[in-house]
Protein backbone atom coordinates (compact mmCIF):
# COMPACT_ATOMS: atom_id res chain seq x y z
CA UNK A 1 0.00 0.00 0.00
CA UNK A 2 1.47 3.57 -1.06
CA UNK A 3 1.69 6.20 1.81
CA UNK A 4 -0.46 9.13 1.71
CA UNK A 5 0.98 11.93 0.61
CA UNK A 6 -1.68 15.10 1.36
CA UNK A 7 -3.87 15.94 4.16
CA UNK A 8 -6.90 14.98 1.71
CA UNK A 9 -5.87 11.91 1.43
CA UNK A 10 -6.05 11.66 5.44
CA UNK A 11 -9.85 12.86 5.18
CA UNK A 12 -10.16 9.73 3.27
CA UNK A 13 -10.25 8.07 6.49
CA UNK A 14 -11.88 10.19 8.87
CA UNK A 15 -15.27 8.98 9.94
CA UNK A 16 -17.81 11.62 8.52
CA UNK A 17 -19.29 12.17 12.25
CA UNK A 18 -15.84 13.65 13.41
CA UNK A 19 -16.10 16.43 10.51
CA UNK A 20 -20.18 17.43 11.51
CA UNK A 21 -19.09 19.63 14.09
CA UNK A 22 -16.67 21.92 11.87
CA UNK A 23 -18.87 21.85 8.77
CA UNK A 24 -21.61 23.01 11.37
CA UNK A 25 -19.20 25.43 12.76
CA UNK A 26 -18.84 26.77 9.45
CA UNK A 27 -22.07 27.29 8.91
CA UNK A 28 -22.90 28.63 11.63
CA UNK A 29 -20.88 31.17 11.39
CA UNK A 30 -22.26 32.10 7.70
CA UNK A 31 -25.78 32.24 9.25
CA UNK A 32 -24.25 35.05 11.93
CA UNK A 33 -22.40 36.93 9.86
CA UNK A 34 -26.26 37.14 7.66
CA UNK A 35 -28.14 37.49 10.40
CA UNK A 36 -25.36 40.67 11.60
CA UNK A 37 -25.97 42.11 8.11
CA UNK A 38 -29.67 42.18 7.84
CA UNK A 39 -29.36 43.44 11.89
CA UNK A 40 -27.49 46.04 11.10
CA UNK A 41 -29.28 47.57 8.62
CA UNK A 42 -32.47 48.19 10.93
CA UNK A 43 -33.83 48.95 14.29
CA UNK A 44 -36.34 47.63 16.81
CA UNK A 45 -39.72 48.67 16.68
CA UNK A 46 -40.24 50.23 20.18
CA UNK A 47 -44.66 50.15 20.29
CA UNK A 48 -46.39 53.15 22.02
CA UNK A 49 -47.88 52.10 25.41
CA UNK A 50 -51.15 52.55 26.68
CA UNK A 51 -51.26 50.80 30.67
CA UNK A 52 -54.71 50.26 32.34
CA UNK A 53 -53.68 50.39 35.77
CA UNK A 54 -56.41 48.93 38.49
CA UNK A 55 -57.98 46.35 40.32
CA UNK A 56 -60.46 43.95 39.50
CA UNK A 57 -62.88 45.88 37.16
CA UNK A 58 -59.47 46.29 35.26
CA UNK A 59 -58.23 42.81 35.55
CA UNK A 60 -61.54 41.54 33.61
CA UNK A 61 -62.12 44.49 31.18
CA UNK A 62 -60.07 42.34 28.51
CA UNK A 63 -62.65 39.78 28.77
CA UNK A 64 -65.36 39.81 25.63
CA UNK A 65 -66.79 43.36 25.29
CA UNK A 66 -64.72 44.66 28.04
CA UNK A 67 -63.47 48.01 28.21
CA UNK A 68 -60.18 47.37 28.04
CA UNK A 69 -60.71 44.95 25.06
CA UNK A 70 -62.34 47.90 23.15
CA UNK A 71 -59.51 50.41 23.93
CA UNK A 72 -57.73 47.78 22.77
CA UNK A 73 -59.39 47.30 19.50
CA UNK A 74 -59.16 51.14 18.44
CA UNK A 75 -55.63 51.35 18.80
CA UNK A 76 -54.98 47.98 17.08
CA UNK A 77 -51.31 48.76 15.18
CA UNK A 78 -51.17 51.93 16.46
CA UNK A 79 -50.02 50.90 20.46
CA UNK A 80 -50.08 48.02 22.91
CA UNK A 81 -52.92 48.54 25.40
CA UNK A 82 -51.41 46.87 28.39
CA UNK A 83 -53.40 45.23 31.25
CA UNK A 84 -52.32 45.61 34.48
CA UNK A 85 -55.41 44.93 36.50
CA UNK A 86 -54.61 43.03 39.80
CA UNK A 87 -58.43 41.63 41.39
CA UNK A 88 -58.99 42.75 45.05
CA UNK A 89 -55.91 45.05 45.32
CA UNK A 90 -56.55 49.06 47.11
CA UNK A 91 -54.65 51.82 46.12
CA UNK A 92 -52.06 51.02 49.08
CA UNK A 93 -51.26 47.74 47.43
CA UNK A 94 -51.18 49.65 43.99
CA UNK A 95 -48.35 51.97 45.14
CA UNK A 96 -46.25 49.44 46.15
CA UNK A 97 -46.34 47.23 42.91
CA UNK A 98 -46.25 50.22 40.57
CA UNK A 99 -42.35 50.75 40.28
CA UNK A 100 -42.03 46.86 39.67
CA UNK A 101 -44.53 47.61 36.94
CA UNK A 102 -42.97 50.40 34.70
CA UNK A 103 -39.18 50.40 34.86
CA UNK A 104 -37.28 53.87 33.86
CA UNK A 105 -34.75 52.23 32.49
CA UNK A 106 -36.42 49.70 30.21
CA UNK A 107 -36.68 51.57 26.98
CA UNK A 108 -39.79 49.30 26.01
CA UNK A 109 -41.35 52.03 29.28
CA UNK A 110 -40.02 54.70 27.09
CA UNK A 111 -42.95 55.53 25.21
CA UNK A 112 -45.72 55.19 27.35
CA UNK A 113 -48.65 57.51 25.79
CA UNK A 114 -51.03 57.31 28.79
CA UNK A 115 -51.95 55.40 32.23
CA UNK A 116 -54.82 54.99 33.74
CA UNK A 117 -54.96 54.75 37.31
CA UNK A 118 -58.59 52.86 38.68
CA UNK A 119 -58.61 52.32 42.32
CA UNK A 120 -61.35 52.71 44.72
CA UNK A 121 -64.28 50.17 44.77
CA UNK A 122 -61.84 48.56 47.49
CA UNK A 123 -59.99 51.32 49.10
CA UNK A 124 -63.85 51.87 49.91
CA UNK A 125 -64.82 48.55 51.54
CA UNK A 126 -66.09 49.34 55.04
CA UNK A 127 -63.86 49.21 58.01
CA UNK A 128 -63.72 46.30 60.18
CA UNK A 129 -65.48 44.04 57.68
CA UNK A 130 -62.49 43.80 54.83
CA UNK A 131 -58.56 44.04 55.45
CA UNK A 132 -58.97 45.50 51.48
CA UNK A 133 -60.24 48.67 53.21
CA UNK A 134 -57.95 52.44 53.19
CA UNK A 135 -58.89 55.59 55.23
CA UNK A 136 -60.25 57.60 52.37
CA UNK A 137 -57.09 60.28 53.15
CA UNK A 138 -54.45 57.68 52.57
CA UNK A 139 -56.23 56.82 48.93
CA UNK A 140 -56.33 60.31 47.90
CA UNK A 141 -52.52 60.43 49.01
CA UNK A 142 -51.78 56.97 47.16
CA UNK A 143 -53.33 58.33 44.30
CA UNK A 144 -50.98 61.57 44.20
CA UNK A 145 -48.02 59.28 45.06
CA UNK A 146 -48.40 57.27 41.96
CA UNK A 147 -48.49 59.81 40.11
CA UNK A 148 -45.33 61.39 41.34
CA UNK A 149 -43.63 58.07 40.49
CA UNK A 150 -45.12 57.79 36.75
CA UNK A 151 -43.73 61.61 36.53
CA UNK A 152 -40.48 60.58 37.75
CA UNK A 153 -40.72 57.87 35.12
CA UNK A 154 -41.15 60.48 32.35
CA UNK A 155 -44.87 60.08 32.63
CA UNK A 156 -46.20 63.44 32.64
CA UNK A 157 -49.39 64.36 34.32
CA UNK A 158 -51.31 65.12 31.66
CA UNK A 159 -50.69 61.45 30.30
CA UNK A 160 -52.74 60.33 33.70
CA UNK A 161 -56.08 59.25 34.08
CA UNK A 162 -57.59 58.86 37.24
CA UNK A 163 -60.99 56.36 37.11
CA UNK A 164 -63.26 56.99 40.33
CA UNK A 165 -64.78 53.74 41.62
CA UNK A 166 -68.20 53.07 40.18
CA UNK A 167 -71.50 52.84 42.25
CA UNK A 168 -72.14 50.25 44.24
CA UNK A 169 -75.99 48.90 44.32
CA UNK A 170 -76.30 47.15 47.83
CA UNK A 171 -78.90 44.99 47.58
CA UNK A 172 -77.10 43.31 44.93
CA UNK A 173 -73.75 43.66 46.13
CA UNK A 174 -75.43 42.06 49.29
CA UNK A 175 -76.45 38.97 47.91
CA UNK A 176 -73.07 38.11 46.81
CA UNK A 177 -71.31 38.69 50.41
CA UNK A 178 -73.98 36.41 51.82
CA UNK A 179 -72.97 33.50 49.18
CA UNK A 180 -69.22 34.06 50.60
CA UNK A 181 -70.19 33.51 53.94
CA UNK A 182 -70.07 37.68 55.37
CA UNK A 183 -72.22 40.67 55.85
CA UNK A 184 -72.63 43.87 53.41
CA UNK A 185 -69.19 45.48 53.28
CA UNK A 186 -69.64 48.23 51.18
CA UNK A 187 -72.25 51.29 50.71
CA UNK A 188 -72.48 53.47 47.75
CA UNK A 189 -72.52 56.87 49.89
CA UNK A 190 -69.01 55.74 51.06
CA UNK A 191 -67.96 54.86 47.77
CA UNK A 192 -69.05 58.34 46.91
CA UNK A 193 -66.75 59.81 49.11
CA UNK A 194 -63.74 58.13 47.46
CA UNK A 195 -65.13 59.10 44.26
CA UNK A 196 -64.71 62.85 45.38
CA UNK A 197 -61.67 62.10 46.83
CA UNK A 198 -60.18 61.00 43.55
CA UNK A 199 -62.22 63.90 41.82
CA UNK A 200 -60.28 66.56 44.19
CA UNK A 201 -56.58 64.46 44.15
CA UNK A 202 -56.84 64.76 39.96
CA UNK A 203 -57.17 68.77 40.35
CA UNK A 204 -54.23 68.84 43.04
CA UNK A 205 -52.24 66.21 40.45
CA UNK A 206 -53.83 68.43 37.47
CA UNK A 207 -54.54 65.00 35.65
CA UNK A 208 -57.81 63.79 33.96
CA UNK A 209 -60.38 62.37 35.78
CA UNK A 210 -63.23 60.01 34.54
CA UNK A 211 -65.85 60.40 37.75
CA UNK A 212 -67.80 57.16 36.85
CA UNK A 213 -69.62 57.30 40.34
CA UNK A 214 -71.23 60.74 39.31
CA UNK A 215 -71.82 59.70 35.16
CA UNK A 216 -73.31 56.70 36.10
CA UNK A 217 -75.88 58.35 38.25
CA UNK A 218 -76.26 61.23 36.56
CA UNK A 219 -80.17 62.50 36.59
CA UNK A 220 -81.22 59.89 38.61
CA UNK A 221 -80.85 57.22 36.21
CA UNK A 222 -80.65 53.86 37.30
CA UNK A 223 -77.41 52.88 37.32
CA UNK A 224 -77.73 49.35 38.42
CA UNK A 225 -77.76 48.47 34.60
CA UNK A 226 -74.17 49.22 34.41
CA UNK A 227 -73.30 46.51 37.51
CA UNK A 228 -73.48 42.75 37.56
CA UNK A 229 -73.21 42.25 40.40
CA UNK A 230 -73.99 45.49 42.26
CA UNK A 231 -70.07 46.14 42.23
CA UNK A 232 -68.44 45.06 38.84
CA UNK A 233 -69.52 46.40 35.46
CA UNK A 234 -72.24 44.98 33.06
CA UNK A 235 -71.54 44.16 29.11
CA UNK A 236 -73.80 47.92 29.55
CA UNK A 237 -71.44 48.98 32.10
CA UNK A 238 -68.55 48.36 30.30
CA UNK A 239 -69.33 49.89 27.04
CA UNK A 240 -69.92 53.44 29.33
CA UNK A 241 -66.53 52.96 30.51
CA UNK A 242 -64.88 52.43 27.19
CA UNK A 243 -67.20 55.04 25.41
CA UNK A 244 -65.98 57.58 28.33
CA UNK A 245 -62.75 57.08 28.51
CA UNK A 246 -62.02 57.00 24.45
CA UNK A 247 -63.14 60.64 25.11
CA UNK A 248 -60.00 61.38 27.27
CA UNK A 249 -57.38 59.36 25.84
CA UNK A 250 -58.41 60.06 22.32
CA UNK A 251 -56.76 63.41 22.22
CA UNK A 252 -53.30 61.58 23.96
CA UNK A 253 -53.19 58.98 21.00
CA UNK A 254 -54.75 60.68 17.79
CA UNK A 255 -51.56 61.46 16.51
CA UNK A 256 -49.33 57.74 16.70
CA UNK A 257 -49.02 56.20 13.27
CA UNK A 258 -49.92 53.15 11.94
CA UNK A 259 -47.40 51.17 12.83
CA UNK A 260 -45.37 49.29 9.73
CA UNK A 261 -46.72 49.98 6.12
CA UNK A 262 -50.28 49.30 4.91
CA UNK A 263 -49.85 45.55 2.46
CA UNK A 264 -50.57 48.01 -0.13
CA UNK A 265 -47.60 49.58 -0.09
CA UNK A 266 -45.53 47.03 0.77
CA UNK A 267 -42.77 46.64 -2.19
CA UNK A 268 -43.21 43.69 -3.70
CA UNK A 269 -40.20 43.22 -5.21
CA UNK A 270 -38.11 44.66 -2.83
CA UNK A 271 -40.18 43.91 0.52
CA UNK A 272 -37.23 44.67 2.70
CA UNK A 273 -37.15 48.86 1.48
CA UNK A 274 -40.45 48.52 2.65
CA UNK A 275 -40.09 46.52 5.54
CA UNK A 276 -37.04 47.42 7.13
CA UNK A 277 -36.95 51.06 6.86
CA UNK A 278 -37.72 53.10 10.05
CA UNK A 279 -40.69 54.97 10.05
């Protein structure tokens, strides 16, 4: 047998196995140097935030004709609308959380267009017969706390909402504390007196306020079409908050783009000038 004379000729015998992991190495590396390429030549898309900040009546108003879910729906590809509802949490609660919430320093919290700030139906619970219960001063001074933070975030008052608890309808709200064992623990002249609270902490904040417990009862109409359950909202209920509230933020949003181009004018021979070209 004649010696080998060239390093190919060694390949010869090399299982194939042993030479996967540099032909994968080299291929690798093709894909990263692509991937760098097309990287470079674009940036992130950073969306516009919208943040629906609350408690319960939050938490579910991304359900099916929700209020949240109708926000939602207007500003489809123009910003996120981000729900941050946390069921059976007061405005004490709320303060603490809020900082792990929106982070300065993230730049995805960079472009936050508006936040609402809904707290209230339990701040107002009645003393003694829920720990969710806060001395109505302490919620107006929650209230004016978060929104020093979101203004030390770069969210500027007038990109605040404030949402006053709703009305409550005892007799209905009563049934369902007797199912769960406990007495009435809420009255809608109380939760009027948080509602004014959060009326009068909005013009000391000079932010926006949406006074549902006022709207709702507005002319004596009966407002226990707009509750479920004598506390959270109705399919009714929750088209009067969305309808309400589009009122406020509409003027905050109007003027964010569509975001990416319409399929229309998408280049279709050249989809990347379309595609990849900041806006």
């Amino acid at each position: 047998m004649s010696a080998l004379k060239s390093a190919e000729d060694i390949s010869l015998f090399i299982p194939s196995f042993l030479l996967l992991p540099r032909l994968l190495g080299t291929w690798l590396g093709s894909l990263d140097r692509g991937l760098g390429f097309i990287m470079s030549k674009f940036t992130s898309i950073i969306w516009p935030k919208v943040i629906l900040f609350g408690d319960s009546i939050t938490q579910v108003s991304f359900q099916p004709n929700g209020w949240g879910a109708e926000i939602a729906d207007k500003l489809a590809r123009k910003c996120d609308v981000i729900n941050r509802g946390l069921s059976g949490y007061n405005s004490r609660w709320g303060k603490i959380v809020l900082p792990r919430l929106i982070n300065p320093k993230n730049s995805a919290d960079s472009k936050i267009e508006a936040v609402t700030i809904f707290f209230g139906a339990n701040d107002s619970a009645l003393e003694g017969k829920s720990q969710q219960h806060v001395p109505v001063h302490e919620y107006s001074e929650n209230l004016k706390e978060m929104t020093r933070f979101l203004a030390s975030a770069g969210v500027t008052a007038d990109r605040v909402i404030f949402i006053t608890p709703p009305p409550l309808h005892e007799p209905s709200w009563e049934k369902e504390c007797i199912l769960k064992g406990c007495p009435l623990n809420r009255h809608n002249s109380v939760a009027g007196q948080y509602a004014q609270a959060c009326v009068e902490a909005a013009g000391q904040c000079d932010v926006e306020v949406l006074d549902l417990w006022t709207l709702m009862q507005k002319d004596g109409q009966d407002y226990t079409v707009y509750l479920s359950d004598g506390l959270h909202l109705s399919e009714k209920g929750n088209q009067f908050v969305a309808q309400h509230l589009w009122r406020l933020l509409e003027s905050r949003v109007a003027d964010l783009p569509f975001i990416l181009p319409y399929w229309g004018d998408v280049d279709a021979k050249s989809p990347e000038s379309s595609l990849l070209c900041d806006q």
